[in-house]
PDB file of N, CA and C in Angstrom:
ATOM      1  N   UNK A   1      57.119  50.507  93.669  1.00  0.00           N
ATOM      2  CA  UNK A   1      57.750  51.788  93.945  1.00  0.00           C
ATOM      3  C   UNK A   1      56.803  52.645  94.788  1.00  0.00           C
ATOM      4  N   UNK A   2      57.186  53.819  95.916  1.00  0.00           N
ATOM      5  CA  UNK A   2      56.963  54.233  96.522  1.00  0.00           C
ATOM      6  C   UNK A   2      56.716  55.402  96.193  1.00  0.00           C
ATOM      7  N   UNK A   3      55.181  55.976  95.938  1.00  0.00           N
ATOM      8  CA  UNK A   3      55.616  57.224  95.032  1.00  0.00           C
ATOM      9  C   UNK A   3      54.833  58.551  95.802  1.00  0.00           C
ATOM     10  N   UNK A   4      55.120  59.845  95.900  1.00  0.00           N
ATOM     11  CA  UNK A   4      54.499  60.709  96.690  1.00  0.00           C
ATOM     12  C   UNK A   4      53.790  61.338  95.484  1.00  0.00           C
ATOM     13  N   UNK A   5      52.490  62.080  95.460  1.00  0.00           N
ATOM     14  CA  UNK A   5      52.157  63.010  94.742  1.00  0.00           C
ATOM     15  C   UNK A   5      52.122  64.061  95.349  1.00  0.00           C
ATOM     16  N   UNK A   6      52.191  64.991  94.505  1.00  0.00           N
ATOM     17  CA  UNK A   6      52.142  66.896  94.878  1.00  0.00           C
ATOM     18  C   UNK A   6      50.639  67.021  96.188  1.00  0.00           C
ATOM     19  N   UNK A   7      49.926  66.251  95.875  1.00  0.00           N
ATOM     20  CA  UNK A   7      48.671  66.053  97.425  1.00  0.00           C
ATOM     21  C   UNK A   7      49.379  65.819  98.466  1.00  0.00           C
ATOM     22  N   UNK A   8      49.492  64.770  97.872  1.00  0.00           N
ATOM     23  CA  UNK A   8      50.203  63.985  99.362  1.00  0.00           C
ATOM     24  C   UNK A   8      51.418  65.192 100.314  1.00  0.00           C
ATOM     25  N   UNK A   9      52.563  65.495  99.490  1.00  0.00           N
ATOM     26  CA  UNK A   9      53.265  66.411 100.271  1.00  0.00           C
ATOM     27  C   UNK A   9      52.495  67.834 100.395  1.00  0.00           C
ATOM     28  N   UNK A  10      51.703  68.524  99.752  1.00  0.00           N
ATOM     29  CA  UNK A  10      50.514  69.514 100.418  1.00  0.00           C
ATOM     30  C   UNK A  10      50.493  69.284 101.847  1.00  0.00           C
ATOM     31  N   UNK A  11      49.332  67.764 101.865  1.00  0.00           N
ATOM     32  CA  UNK A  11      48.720  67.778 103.111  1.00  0.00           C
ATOM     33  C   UNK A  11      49.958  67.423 104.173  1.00  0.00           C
ATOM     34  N   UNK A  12      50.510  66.852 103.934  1.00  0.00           N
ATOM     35  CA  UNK A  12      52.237  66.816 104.954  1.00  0.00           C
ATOM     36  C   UNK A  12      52.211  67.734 105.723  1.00  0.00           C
ATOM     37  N   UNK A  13      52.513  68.753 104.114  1.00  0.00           N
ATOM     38  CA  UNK A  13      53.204  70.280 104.844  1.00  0.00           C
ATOM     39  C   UNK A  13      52.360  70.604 105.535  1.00  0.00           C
ATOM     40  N   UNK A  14      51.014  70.566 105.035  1.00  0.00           N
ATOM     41  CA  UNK A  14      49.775  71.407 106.353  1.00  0.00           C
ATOM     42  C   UNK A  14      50.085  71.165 107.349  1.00  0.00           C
ATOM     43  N   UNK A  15      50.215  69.452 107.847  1.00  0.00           N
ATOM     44  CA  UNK A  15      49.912  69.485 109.078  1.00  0.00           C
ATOM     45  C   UNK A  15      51.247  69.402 109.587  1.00  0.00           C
ATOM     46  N   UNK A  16      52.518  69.694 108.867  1.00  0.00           N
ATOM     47  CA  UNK A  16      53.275  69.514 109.550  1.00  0.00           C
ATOM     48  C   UNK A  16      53.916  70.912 110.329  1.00  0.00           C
ATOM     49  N   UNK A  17      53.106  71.774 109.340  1.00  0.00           N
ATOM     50  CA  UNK A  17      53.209  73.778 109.672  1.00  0.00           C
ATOM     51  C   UNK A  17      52.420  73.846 110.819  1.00  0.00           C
ATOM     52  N   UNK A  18      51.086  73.214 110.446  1.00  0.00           N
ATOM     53  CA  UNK A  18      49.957  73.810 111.579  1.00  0.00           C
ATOM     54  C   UNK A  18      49.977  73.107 112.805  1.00  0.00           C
ATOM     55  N   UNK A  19      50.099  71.927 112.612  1.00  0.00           N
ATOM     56  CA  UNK A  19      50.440  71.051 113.889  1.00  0.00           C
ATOM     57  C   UNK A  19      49.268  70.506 114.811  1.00  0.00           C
ATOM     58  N   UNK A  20      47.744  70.638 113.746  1.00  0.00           N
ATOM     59  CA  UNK A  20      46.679  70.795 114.014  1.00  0.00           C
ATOM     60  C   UNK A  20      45.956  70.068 112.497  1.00  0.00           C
ATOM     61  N   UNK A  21      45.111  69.140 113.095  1.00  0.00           N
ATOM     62  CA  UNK A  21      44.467  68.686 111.838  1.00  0.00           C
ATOM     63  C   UNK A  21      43.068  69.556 111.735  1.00  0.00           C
ATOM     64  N   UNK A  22      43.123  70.450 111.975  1.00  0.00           N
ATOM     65  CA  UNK A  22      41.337  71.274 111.946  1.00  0.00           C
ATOM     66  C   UNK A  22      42.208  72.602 111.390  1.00  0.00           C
ATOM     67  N   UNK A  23      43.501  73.181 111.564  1.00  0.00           N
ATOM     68  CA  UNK A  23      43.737  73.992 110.502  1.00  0.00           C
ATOM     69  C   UNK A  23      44.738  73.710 109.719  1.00  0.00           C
ATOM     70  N   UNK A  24      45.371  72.622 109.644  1.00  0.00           N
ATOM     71  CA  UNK A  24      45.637  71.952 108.586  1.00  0.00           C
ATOM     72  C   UNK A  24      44.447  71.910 107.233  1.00  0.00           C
ATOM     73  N   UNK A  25      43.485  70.737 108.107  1.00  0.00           N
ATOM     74  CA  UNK A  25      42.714  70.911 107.381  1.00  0.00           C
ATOM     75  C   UNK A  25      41.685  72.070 106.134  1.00  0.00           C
ATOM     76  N   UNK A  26      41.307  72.978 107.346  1.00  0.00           N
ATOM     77  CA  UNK A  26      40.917  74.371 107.340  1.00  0.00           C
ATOM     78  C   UNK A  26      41.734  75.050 105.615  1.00  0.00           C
ATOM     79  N   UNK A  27      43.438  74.856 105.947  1.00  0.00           N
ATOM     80  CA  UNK A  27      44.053  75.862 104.644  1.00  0.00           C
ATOM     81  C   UNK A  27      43.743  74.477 103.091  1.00  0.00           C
ATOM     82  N   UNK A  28      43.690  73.445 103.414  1.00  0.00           N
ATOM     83  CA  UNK A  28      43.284  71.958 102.299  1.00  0.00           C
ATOM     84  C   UNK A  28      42.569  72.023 101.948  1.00  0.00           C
ATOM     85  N   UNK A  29      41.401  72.370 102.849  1.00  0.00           N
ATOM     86  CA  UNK A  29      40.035  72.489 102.413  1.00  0.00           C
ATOM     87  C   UNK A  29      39.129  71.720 102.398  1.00  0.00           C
ATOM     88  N   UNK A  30      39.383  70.967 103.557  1.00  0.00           N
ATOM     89  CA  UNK A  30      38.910  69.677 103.632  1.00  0.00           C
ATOM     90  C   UNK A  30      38.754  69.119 105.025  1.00  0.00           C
ATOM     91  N   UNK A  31      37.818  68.177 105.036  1.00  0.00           N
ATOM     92  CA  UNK A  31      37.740  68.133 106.597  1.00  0.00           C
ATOM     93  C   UNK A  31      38.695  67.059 107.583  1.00  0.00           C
ATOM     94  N   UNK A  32      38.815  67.536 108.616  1.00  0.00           N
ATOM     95  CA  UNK A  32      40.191  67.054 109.589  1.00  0.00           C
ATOM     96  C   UNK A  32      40.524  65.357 109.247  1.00  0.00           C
ATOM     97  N   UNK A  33      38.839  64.663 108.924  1.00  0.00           N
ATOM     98  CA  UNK A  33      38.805  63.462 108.728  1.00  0.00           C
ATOM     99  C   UNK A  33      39.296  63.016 107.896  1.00  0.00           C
ATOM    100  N   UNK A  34      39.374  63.958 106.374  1.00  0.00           N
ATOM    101  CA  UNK A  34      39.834  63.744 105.106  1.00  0.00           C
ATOM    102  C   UNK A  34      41.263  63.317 105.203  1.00  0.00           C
ATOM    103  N   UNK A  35      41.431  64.740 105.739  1.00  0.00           N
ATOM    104  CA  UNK A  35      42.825  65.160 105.570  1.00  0.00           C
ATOM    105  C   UNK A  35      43.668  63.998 106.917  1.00  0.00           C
ATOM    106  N   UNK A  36      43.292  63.532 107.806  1.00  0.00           N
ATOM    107  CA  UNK A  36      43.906  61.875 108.796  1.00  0.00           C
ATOM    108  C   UNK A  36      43.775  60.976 107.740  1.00  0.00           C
ATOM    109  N   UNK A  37      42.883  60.567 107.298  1.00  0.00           N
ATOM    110  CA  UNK A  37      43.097  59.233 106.073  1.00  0.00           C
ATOM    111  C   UNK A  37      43.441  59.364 105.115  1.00  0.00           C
ATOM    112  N   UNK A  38      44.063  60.444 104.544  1.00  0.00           N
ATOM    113  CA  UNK A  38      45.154  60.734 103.298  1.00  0.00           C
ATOM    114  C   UNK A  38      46.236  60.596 104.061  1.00  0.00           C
ATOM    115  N   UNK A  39      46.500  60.797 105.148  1.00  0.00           N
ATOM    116  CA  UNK A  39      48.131  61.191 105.755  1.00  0.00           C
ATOM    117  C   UNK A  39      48.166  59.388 106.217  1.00  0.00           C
ATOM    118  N   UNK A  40      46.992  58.902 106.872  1.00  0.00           N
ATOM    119  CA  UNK A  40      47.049  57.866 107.034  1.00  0.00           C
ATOM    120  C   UNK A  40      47.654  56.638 105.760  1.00  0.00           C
ATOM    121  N   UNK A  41      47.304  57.302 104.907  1.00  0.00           N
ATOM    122  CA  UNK A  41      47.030  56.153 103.863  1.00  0.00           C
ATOM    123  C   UNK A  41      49.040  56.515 103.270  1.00  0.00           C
ATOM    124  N   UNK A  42      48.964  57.776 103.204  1.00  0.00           N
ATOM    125  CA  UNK A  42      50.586  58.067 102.702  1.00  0.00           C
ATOM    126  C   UNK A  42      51.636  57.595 103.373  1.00  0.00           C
ATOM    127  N   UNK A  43      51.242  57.634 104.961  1.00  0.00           N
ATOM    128  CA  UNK A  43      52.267  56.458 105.615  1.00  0.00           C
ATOM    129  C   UNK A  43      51.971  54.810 105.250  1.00  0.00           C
ATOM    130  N   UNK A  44      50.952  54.635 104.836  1.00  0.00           N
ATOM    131  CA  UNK A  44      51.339  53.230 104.831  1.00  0.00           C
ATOM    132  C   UNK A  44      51.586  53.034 103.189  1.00  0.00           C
ATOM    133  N   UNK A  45      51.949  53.635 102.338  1.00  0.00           N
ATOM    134  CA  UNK A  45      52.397  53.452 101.478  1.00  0.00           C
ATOM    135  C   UNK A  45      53.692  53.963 101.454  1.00  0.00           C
ATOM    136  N   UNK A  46      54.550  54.718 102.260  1.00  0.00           N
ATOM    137  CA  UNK A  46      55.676  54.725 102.352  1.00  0.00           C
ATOM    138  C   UNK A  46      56.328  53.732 103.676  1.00  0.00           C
ATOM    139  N   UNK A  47      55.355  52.953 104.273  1.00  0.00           N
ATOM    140  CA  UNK A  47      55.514  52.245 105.525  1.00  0.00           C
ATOM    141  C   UNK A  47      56.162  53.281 106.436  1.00  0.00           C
ATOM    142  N   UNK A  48      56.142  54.232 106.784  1.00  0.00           N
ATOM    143  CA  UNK A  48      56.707  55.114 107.522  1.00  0.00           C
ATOM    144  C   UNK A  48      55.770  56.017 108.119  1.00  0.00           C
ATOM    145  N   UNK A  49      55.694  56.044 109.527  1.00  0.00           N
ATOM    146  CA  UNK A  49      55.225  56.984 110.368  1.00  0.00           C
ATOM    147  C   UNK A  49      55.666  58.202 110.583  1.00  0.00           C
ATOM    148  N   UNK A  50      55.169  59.313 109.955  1.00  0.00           N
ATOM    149  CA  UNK A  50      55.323  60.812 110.037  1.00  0.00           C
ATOM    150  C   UNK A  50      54.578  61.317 110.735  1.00  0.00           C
ATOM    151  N   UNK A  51      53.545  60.912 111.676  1.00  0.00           N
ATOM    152  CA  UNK A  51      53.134  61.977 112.831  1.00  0.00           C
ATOM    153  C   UNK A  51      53.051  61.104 113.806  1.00  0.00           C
ATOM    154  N   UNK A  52      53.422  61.568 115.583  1.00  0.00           N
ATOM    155  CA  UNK A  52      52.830  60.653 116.259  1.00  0.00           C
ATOM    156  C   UNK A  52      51.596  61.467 116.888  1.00  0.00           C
ATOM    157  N   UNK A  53      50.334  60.863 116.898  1.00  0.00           N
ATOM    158  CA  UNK A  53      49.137  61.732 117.144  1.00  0.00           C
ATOM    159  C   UNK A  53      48.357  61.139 118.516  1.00  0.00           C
ATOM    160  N   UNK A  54      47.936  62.225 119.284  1.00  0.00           N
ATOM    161  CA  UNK A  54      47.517  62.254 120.669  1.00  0.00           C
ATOM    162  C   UNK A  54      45.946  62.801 119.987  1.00  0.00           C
ATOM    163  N   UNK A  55      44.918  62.012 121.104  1.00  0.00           N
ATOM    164  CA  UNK A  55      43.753  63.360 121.248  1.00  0.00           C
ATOM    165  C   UNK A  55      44.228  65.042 121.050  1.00  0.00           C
ATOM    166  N   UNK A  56      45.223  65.020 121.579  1.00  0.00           N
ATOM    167  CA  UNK A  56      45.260  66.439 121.992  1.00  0.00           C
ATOM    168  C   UNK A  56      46.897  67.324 121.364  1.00  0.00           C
ATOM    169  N   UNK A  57      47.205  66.141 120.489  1.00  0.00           N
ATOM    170  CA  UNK A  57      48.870  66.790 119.853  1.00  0.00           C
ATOM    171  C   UNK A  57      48.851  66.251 118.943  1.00  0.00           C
ATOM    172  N   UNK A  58      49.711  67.131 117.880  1.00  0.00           N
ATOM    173  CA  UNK A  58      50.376  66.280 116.251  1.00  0.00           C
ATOM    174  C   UNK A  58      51.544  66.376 116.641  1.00  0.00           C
ATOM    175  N   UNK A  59      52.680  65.507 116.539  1.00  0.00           N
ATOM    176  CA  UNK A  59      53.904  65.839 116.679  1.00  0.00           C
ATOM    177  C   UNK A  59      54.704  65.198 115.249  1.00  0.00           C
ATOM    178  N   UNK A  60      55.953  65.315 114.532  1.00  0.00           N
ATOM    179  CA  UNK A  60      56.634  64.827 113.710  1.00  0.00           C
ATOM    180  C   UNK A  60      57.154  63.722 114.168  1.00  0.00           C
ATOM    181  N   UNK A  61      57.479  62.569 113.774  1.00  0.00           N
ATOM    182  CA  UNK A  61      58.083  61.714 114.158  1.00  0.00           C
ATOM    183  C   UNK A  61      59.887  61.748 113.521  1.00  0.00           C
ATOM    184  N   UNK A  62      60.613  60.970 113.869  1.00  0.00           N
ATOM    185  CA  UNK A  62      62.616  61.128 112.886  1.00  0.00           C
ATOM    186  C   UNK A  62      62.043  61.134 111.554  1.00  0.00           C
ATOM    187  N   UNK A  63      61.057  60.211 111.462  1.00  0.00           N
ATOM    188  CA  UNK A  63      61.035  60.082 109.709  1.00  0.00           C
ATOM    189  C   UNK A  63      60.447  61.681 108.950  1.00  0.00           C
ATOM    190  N   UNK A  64      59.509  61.778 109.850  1.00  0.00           N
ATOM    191  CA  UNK A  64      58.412  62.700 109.285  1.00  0.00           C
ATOM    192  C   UNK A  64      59.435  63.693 109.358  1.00  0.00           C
ATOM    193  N   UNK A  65      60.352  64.613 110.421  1.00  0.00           N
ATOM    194  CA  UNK A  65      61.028  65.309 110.152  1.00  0.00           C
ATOM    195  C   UNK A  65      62.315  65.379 109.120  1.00  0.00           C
ATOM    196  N   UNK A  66      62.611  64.129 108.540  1.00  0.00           N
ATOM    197  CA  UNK A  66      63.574  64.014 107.694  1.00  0.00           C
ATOM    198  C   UNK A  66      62.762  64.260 106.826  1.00  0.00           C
ATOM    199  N   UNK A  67      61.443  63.803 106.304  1.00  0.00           N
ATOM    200  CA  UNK A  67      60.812  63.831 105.086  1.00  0.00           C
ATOM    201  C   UNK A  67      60.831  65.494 105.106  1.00  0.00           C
ATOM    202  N   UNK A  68      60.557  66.132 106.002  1.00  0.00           N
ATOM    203  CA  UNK A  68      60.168  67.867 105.953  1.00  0.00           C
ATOM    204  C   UNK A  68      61.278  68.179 105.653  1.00  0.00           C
ATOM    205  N   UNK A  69      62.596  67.846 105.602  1.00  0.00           N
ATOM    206  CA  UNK A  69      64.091  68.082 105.551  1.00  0.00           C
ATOM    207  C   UNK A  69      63.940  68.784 103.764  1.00  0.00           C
ATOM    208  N   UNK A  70      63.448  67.469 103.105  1.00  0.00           N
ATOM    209  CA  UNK A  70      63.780  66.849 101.988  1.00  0.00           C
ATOM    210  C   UNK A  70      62.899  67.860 100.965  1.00  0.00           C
ATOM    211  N   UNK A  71      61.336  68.195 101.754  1.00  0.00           N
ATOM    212  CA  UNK A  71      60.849  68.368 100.997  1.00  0.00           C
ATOM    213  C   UNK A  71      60.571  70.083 100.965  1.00  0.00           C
ATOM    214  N   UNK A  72      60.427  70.521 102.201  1.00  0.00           N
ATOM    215  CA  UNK A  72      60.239  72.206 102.324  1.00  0.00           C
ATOM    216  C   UNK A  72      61.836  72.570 102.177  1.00  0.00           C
ATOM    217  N   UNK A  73      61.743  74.229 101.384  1.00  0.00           N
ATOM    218  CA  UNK A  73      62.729  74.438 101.297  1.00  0.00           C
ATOM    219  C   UNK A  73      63.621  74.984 102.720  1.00  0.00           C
ATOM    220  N   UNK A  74      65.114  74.973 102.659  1.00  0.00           N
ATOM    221  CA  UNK A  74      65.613  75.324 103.789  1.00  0.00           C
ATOM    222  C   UNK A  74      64.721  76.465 104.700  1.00  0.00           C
ATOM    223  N   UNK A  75      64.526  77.604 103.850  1.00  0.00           N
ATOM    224  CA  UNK A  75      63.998  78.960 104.688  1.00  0.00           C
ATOM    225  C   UNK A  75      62.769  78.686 105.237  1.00  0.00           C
ATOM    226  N   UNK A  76      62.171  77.632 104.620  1.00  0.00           N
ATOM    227  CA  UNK A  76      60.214  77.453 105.167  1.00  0.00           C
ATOM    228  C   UNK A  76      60.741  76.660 105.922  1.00  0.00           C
ATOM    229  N   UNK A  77      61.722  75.623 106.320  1.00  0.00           N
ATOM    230  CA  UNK A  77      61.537  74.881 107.094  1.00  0.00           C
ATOM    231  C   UNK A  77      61.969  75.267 108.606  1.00  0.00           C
ATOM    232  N   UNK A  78      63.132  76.486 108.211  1.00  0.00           N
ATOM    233  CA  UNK A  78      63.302  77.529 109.972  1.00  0.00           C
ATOM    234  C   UNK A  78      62.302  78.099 109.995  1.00  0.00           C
ATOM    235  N   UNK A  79      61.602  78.694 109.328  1.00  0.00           N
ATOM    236  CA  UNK A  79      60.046  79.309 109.606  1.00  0.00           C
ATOM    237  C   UNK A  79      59.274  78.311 110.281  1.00  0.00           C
ATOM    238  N   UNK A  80      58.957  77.579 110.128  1.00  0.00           N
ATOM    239  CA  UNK A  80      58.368  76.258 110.108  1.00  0.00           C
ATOM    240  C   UNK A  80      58.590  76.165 111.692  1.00  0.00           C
ATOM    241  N   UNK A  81      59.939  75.545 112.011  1.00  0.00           N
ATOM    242  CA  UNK A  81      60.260  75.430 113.362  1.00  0.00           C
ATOM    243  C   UNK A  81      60.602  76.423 114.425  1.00  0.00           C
ATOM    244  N   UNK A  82      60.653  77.926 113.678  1.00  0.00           N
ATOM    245  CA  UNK A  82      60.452  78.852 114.751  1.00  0.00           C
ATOM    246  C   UNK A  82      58.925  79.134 115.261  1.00  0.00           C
ATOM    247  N   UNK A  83      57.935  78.895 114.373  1.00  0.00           N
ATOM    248  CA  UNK A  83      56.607  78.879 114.223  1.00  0.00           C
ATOM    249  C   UNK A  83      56.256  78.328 115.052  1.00  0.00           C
ATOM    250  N   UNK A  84      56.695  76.756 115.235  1.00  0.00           N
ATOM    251  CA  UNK A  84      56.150  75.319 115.883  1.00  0.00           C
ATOM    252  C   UNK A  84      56.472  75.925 117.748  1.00  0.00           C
ATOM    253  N   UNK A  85      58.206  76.706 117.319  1.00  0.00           N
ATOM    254  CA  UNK A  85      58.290  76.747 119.056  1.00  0.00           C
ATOM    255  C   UNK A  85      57.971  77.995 119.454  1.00  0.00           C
ATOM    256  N   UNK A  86      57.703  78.905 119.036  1.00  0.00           N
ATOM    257  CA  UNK A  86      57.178  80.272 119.625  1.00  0.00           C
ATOM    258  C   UNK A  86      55.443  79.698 120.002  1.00  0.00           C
ATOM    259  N   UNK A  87      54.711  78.935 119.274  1.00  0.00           N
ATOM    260  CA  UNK A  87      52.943  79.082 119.782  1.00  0.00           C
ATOM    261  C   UNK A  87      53.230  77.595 120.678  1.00  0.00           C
ATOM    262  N   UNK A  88      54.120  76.681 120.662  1.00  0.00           N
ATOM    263  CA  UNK A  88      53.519  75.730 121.268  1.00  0.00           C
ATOM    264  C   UNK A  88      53.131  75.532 122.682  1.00  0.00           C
ATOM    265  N   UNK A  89      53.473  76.709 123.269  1.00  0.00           N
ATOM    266  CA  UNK A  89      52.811  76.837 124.446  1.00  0.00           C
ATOM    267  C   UNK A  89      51.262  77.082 124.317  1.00  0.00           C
ATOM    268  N   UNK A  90      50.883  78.378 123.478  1.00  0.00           N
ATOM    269  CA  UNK A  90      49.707  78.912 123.257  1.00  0.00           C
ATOM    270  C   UNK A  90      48.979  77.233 123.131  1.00  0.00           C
ATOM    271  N   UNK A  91      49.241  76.628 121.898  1.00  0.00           N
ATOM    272  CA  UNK A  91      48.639  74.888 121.534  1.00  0.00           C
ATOM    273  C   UNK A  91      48.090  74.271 123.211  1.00  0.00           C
ATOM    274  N   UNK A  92      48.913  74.341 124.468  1.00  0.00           N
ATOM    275  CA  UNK A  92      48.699  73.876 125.427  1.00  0.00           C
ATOM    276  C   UNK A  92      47.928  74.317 126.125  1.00  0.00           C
ATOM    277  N   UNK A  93      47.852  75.789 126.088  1.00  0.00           N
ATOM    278  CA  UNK A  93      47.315  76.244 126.962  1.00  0.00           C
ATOM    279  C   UNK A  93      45.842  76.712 126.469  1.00  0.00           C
ATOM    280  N   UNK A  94      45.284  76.305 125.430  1.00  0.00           N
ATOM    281  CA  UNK A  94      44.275  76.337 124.565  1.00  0.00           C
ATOM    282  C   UNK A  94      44.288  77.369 124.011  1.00  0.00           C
ATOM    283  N   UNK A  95      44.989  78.185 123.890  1.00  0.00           N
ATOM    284  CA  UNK A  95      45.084  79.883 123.025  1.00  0.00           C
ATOM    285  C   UNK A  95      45.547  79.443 121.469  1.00  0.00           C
TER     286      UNK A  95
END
């Protein structure tokens, strides 16, 4: 069985709010490295890829955004995605 703990969806949500593993990390409390090989390790125990990750981007993948469906409530999750598209320029443009 495939099982999530209350960690595991924490660090999700971090990085799936911040969109950044250094303040992801940063609100976890833990360092960016930690917090990639927990997320690492939670996809391969659900065999499912929830971020696709660049040097320079976190993005959600179908799964990872269905999992955010499931697990933030409706109102955090329009927060969530008005959040993601109002700064993601700032993310690019290094601001």
């Amino acid at each position: 069985m495939r099982t999530v703990s209350p960690s595991d969806l924490s660090c999700f949500l971090a990085l799936a709010r911040h969109r950044s593993f250094r303040r992801a990390a940063d609100e976890m409390g833990c360092t960016p490295s930690a917090l990639s090989h927990a997320l690492k390790a939670l996809e391969e125990r659900l065999d499912l890829r929830l971020f696709n990750r660049t040097t320079r981007s976190v993005a959600l993948t179908e799964a990872g955004e269905l999992l955010l469906a499931r697990v933030a409530p409706p109102s955090a999750t329009s927060r969530m995605r008005l959040m993601i598209s109002t700064t993601s320029g700032a993310h690019l443009s290094g601001g």
